[in-house]
C-alpha atoms as a PDB file:
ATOM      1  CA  UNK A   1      12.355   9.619  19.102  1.00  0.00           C
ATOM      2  CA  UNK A   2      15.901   8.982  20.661  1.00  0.00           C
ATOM      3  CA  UNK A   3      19.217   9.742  19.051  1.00  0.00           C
ATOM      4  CA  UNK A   4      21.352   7.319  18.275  1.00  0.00           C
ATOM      5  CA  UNK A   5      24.958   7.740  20.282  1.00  0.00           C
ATOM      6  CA  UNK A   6      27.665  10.047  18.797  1.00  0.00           C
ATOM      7  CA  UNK A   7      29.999   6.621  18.044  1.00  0.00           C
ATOM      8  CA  UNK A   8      27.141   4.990  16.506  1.00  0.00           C
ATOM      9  CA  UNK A   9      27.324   6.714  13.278  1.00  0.00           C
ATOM     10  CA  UNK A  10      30.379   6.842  12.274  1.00  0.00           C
ATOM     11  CA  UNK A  11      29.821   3.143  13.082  1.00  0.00           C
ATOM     12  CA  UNK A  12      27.314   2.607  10.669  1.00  0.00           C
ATOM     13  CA  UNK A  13      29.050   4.625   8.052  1.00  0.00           C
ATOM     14  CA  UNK A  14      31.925   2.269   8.074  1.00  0.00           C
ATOM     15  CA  UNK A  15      29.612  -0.263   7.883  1.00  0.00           C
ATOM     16  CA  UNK A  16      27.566   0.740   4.852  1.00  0.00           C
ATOM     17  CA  UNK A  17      30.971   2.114   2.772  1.00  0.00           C
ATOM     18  CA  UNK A  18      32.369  -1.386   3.611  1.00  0.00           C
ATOM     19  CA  UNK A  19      29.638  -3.312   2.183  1.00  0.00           C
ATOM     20  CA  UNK A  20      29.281  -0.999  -1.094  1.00  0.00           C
ATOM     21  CA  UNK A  21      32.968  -1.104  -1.813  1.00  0.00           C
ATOM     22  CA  UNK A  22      34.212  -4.709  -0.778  1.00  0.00           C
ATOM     23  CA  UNK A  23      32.960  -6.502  -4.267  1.00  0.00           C
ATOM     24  CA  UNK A  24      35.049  -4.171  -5.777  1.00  0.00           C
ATOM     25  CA  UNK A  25      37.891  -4.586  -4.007  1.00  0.00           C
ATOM     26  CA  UNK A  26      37.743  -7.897  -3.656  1.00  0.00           C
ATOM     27  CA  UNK A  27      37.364  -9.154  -7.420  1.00  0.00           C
ATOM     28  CA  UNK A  28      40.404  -6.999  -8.707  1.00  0.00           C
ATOM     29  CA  UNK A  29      43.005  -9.225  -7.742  1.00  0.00           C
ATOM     30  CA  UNK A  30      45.656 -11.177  -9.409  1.00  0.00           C
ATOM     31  CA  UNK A  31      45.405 -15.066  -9.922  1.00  0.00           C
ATOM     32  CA  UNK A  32      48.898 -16.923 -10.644  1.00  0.00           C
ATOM     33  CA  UNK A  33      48.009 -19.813 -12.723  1.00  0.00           C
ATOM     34  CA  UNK A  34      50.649 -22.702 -13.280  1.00  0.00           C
ATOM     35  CA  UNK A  35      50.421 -25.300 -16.163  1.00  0.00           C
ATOM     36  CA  UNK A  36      51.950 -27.534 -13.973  1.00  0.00           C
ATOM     37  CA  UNK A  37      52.650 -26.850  -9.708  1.00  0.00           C
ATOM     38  CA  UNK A  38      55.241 -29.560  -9.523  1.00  0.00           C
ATOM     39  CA  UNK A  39      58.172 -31.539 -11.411  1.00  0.00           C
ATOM     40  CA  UNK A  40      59.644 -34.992 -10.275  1.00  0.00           C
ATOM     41  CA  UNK A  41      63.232 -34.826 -11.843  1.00  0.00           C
ATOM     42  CA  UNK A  42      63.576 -38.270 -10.850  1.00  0.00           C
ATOM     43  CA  UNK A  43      67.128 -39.645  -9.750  1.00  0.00           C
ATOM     44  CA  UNK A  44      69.269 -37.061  -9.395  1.00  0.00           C
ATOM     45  CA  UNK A  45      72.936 -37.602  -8.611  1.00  0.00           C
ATOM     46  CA  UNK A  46      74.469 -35.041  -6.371  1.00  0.00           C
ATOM     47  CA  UNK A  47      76.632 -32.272  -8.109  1.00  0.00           C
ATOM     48  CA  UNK A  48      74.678 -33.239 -11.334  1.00  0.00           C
ATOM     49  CA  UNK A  49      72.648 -29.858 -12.670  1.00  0.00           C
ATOM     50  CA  UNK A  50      68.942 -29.894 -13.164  1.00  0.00           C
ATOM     51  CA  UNK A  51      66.857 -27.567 -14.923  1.00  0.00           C
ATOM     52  CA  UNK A  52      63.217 -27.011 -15.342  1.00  0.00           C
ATOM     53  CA  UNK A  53      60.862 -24.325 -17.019  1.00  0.00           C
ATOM     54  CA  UNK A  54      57.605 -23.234 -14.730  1.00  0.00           C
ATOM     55  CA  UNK A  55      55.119 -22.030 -17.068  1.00  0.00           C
ATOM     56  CA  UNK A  56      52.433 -19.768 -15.186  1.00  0.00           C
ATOM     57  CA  UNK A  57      50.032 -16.909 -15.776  1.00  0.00           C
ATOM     58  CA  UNK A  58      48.015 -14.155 -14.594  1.00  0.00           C
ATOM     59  CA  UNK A  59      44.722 -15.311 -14.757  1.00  0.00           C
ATOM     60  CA  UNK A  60      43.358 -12.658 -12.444  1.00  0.00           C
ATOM     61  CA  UNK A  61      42.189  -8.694 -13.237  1.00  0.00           C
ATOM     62  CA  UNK A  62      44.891  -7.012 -10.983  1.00  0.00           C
ATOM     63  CA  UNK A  63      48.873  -7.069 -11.657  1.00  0.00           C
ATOM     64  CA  UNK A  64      50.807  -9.797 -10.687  1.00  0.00           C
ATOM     65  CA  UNK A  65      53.698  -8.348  -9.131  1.00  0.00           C
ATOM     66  CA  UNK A  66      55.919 -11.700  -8.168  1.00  0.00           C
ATOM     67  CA  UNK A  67      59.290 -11.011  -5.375  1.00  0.00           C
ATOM     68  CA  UNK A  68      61.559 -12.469  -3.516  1.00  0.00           C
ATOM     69  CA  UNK A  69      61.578 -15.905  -5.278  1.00  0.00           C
ATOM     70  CA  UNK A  70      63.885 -18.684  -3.739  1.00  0.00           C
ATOM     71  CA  UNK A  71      64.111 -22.392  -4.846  1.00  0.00           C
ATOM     72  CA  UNK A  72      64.550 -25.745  -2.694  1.00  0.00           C
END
């Protein structure tokens, strides 16, 4: 019977930990959920102020952790 090469199983051990574990790791994750992904504030005149409320949640099973937010 021949051996299978030194490289080859830690090869295949990778392999078989990667397939056990990946449905794990790949359904906790979070989900941001908006009511509503965009707002038209219509005519705006330039210097007036506009404001508008995003409403959004985590509709995932892993924290949302949200950073470095910047508007346009």
């Amino acid at each position: 019977m021949k051996r299978l090469p030194e490289k080859a199983l830690p090869f295949l051990v990778g392999i078989f930990a990667a397939v056990l574990f990946l449905p794990h790791i790949t359904y906790a994750q979070p989900k941001i959920v908006f009511e509503q992904e965009a707002y038209n504030f219509g005519d705006v005149m330039q210097g007036d102020d506009v404001e508008h409320t995003f409403v959004f949640r985590n509709a995932g099973t892993d924290e949302l952790i949200i950073e470095k937010v910047s508007t346009s």
